[in-house]
Protein backbone atom coordinates (compact mmCIF):
# COMPACT_ATOMS: atom_id res chain seq x y z
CA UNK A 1 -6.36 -6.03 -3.72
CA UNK A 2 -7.04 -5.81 0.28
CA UNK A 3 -8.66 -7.91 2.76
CA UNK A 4 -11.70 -5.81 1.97
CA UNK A 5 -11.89 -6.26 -1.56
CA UNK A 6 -12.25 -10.00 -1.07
CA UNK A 7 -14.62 -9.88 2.13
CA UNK A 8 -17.98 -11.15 0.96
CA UNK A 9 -19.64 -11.95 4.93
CA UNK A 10 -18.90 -11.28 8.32
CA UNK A 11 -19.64 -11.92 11.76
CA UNK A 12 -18.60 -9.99 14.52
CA UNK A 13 -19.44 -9.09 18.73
CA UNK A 14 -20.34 -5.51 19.04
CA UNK A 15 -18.84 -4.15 22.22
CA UNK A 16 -22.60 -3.81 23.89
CA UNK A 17 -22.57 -8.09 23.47
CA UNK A 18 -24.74 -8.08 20.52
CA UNK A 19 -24.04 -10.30 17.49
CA UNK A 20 -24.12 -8.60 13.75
CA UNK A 21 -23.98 -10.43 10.53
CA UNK A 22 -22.93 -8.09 7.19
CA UNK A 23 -22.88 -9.57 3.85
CA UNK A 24 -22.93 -13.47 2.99
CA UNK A 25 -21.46 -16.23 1.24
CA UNK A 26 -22.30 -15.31 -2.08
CA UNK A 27 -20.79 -12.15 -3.58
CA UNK A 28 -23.79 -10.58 -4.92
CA UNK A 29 -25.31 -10.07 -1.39
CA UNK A 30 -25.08 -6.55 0.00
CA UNK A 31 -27.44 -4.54 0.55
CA UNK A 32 -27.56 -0.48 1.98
CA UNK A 33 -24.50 0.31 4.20
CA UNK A 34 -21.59 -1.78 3.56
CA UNK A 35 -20.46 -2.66 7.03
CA UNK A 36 -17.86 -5.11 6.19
CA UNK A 37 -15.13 -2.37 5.44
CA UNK A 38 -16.37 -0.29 8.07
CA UNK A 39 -15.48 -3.50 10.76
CA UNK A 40 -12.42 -4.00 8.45
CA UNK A 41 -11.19 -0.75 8.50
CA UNK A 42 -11.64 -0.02 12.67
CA UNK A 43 -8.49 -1.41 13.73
CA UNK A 44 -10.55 -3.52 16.96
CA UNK A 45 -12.45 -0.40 17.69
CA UNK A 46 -16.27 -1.18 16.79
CA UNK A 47 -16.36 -5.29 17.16
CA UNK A 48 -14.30 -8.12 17.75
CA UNK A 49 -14.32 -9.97 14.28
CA UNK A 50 -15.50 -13.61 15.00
CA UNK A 51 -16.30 -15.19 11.10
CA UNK A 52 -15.37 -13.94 7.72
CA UNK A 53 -16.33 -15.38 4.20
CA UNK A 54 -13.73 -14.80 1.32
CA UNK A 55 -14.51 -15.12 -2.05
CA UNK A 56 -12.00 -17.57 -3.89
CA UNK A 57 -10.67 -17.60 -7.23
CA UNK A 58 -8.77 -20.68 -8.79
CA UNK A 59 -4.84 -20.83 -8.80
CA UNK A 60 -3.29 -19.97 -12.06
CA UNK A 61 -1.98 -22.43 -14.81
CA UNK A 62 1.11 -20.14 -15.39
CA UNK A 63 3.35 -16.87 -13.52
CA UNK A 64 5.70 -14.89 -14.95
CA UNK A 65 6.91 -11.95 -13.80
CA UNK A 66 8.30 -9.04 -15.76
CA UNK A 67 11.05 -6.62 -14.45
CA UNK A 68 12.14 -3.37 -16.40
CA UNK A 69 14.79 -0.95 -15.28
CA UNK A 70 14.23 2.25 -15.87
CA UNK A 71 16.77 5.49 -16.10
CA UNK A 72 14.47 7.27 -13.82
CA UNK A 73 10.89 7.97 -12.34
CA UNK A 74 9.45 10.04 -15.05
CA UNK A 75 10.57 7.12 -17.85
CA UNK A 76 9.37 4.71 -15.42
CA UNK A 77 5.47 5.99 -15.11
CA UNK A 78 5.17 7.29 -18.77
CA UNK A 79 5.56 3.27 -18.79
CA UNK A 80 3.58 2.59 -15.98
CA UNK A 81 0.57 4.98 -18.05
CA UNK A 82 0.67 2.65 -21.00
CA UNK A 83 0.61 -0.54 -19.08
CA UNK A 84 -2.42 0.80 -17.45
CA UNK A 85 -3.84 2.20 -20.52
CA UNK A 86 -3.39 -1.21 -22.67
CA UNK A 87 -5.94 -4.22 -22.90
CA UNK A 88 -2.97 -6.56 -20.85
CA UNK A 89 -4.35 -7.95 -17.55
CA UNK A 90 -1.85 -7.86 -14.91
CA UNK A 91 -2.12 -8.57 -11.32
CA UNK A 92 0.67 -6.43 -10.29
CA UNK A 93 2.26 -3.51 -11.44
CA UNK A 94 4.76 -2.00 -8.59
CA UNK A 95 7.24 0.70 -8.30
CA UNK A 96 10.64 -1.20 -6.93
CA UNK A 97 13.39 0.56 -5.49
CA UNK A 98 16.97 -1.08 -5.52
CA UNK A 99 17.13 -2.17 -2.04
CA UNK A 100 13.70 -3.85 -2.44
CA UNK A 101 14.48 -5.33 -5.47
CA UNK A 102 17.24 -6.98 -4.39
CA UNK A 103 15.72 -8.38 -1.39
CA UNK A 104 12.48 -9.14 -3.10
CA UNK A 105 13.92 -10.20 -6.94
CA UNK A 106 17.53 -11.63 -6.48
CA UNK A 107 17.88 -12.94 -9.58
CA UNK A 108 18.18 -9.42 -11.14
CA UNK A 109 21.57 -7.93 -11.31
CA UNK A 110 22.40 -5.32 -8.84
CA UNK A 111 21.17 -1.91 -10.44
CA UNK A 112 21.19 1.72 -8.80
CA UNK A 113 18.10 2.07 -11.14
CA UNK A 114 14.40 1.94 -10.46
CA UNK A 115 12.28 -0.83 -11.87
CA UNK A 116 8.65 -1.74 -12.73
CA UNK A 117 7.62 -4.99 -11.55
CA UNK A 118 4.54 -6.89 -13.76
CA UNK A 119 2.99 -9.66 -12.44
CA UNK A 120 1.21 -11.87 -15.15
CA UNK A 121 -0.99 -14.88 -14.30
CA UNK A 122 -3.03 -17.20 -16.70
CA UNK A 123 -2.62 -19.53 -19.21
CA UNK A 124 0.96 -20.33 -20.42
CA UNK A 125 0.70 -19.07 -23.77
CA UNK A 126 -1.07 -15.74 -22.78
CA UNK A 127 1.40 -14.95 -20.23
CA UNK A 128 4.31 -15.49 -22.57
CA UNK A 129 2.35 -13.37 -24.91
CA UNK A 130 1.31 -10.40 -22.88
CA UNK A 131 4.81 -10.31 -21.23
CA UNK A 132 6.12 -10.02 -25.07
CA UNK A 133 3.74 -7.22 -26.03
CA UNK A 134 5.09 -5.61 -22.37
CA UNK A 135 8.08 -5.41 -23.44
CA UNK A 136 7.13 -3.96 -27.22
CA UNK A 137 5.14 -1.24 -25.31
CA UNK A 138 7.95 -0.01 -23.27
CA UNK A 139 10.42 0.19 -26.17
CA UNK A 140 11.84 3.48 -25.67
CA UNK A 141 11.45 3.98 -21.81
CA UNK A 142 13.15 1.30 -20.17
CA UNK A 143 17.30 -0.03 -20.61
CA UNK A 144 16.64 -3.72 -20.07
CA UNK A 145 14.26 -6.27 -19.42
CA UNK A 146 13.71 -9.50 -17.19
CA UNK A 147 11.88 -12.43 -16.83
CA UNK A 148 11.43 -14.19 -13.65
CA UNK A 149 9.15 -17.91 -14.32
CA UNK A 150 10.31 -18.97 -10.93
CA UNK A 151 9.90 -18.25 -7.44
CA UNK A 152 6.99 -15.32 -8.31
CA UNK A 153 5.04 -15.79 -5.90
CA UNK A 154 7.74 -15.81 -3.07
CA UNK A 155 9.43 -12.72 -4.39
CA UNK A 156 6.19 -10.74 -4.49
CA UNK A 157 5.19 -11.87 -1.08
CA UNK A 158 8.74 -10.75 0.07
CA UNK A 159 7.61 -7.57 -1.35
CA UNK A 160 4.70 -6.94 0.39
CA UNK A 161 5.87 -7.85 3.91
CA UNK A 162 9.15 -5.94 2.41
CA UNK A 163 9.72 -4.87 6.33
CA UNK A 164 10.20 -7.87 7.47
CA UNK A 165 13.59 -7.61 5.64
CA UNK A 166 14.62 -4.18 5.36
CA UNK A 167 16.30 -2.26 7.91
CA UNK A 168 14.77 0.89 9.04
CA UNK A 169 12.88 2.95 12.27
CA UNK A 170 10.59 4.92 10.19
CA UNK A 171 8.07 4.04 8.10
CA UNK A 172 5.10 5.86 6.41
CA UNK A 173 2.06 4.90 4.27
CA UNK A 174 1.09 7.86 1.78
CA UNK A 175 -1.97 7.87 -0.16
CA UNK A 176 -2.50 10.11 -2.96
CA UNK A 177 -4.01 9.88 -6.64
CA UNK A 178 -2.01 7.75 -9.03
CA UNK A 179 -1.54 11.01 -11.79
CA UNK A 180 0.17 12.93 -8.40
CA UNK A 181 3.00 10.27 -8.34
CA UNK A 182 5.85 11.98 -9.85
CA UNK A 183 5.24 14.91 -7.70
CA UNK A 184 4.94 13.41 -4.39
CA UNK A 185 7.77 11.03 -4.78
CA UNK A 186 9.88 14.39 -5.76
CA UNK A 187 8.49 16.22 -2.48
CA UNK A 188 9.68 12.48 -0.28
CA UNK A 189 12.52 12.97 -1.82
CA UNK A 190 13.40 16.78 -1.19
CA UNK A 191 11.84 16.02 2.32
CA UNK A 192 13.20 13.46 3.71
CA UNK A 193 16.93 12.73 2.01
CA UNK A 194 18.99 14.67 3.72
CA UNK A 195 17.04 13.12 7.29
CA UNK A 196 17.83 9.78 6.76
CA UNK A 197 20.53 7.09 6.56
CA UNK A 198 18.49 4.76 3.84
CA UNK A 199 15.11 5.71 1.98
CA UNK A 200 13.52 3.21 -0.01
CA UNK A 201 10.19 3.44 -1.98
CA UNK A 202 7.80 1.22 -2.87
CA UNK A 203 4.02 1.92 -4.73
CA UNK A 204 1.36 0.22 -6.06
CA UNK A 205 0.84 2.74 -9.13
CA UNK A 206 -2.73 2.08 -9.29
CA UNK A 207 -4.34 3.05 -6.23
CA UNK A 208 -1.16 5.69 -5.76
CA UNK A 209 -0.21 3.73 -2.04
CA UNK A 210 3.19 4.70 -1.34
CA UNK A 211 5.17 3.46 1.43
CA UNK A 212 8.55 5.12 2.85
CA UNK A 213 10.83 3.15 4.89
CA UNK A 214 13.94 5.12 6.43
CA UNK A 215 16.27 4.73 8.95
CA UNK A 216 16.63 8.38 11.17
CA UNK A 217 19.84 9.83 12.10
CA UNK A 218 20.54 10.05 15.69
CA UNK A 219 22.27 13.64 15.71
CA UNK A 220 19.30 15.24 14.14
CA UNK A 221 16.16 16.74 15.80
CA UNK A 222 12.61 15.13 15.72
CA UNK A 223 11.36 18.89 14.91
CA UNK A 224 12.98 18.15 11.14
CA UNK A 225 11.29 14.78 10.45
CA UNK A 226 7.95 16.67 11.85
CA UNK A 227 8.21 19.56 9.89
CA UNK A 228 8.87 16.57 6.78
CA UNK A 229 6.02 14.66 7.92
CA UNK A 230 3.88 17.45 7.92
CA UNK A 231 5.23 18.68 4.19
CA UNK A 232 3.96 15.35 3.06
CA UNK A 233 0.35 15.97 4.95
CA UNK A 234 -0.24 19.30 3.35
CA UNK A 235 0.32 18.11 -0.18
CA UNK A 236 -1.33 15.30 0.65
CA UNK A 237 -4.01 17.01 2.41
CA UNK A 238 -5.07 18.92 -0.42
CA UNK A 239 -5.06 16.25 -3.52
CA UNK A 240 -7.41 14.56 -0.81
CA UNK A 241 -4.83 12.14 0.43
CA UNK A 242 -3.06 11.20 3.74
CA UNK A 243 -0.09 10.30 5.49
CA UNK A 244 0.07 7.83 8.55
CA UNK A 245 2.92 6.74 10.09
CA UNK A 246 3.69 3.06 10.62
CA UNK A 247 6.09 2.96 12.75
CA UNK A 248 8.04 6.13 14.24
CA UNK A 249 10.21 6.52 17.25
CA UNK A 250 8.43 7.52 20.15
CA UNK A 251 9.67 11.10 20.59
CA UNK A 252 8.18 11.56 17.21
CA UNK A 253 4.73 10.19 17.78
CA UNK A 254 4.37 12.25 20.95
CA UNK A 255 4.77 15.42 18.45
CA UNK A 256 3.29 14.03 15.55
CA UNK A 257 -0.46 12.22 14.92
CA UNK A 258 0.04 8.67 13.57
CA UNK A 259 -3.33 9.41 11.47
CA UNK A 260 -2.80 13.11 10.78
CA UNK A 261 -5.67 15.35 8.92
CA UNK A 262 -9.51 13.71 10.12
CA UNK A 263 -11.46 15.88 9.01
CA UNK A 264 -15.26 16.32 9.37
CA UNK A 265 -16.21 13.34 9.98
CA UNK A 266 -14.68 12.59 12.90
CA UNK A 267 -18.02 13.33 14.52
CA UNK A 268 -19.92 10.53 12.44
CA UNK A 269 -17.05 8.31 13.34
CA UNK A 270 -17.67 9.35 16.89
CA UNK A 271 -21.40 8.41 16.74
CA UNK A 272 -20.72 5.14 15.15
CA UNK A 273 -18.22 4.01 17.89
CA UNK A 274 -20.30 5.25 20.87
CA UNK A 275 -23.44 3.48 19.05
CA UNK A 276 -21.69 0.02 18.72
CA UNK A 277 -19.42 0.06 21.74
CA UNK A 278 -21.29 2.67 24.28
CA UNK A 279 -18.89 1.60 27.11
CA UNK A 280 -15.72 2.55 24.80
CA UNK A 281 -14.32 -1.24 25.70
CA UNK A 282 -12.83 -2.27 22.56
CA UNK A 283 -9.51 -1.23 21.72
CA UNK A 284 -9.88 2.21 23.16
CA UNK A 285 -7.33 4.93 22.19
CA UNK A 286 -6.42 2.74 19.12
CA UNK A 287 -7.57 4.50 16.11
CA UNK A 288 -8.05 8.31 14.89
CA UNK A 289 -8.32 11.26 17.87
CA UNK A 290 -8.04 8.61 20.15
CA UNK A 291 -11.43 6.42 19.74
């Protein structure tokens, strides 16, 4: 999960001086509006975050980490389905491109092919177990199989701070529903291919987070990557997703939103930052229609 999921209290300096306290130090402890995420979610703009109470879970006995190559994307989420579908408890289950997984995973052979990354964590036996029944479940869909028992846990951190290591000028974070995968990752790729040097993929199939990284070519106009930008936003748009750009070079975020659609309720948004910061001190012009 996110730093929100795992937020249990918090303590933060609203921008008129005050002092607010959301949540606790016990996880069943909130109560009406849930201002954690809110704070969480404001990029700097509502408070200046001062204490924050995790909750903690123990370290697991056993990791193993299962790695199936796929012949494409449609083989790859029928597989994806069942994993979600069956009684196996997994931690992780992420969409890795062959750039990524070579960074992240180097122990598996170089492959043009997309793979499905499981991360299992428990007991010895019932990670051995579950990554055998894995394995049964996606006879059929995947061409081979690997098991990674060391160095887990710094491959899948490599993975998500993947741009730390890859080489690119472009990145975007696309939000959709998981059963909208196959499509959107079609429309990235009928988008944006022909615009850029590398594109590489990575998703988290079960919230359906997607995030591009690409590397632009200099002879080409910004108009093409904002007309692809704003392909992505209108499918996007509709299955009541989003598209906001990481990082983009600056000719393209003077045409382009970083946030893109806002909606209706920018003006609630608008109420809740001149209520907590009246004087507009904190972080100004940092998050959506420049708050």
């Amino acid at each position: 999960g996110t730093i929100r999921d795992w937020l249990i209290g918090i303590k933060v300096v609203n921008g008129d001086g005050s002092i607010t306290k959301a949540g606790g130090k016990v996880v069943k402890n909130v109560a009406g509006y849930d201002l954690m995420k809110l704070y969480t979610g404001s990029f700097g703009t509502l408070s200046i975050i001062g204490e924050m109470s995790f909750k903690l879970r123990p370290c697991p006995t056993s990791e193993l980490t299962l790695i199936g190559l796929f012949p494409n994307l449609t083989e790859l989420y029928e597989a994806a389905k069942l994993t979600f579908s069956s009684q196996l408890s997994a931690s992780a289950i992420d969409l890795v491109q062959p750039q990524a997984l070579q960074i992240c995973f180097p122990t598996v052979p170089t492959t043009a092919l997309p793979a499905l990354a499981v991360r299992l964590l428990g007991l010895p036996e019932a990670v051995k177990a579950n990554s055998q029944k894995l394995i049964e479940l996606w006879h059929g869909y995947s061409q081979k199989e690997f098991l990674i028992e060391s160095e887990g846990q710094q491959s899948w951190k490599r993975l998500s701070d993947l741009a730390l290591y890859i080489s690119h000028n472009l990145r975007l974070k696309i939000s959709v529903l998981p059963s909208r995968f196959l499509q959107i990752v079609k429309l990235i790729e009928r988008t944006f291919s022909e615009l850029t040097e590398k594109l590489e993929i990575t998703s988290y199939l079960g919230n359906g987070v997607i995030r591009l990284f690409a590397q632009t070519k200099e002879n080409l106009e910004i108009s093409l990557y904002q007309q692809a930008t704003e392909t992505l936003r209108g499918f996007c748009h509709q299955e009541g997703g989003g598209v906001v750009l990481e990082l983009a070079p600056s000719e393209l975020k003077q045409q382009v939103d970083v946030w893109g659609v806002v909606g209706s309720q920018i003006d609630l948004m608008k109420a809740i930052k001149n209520r907590l910061d009246p004087n507009s001190i904190l972080s100004p012009g940092r998050f959506l229609t420049g708050l």
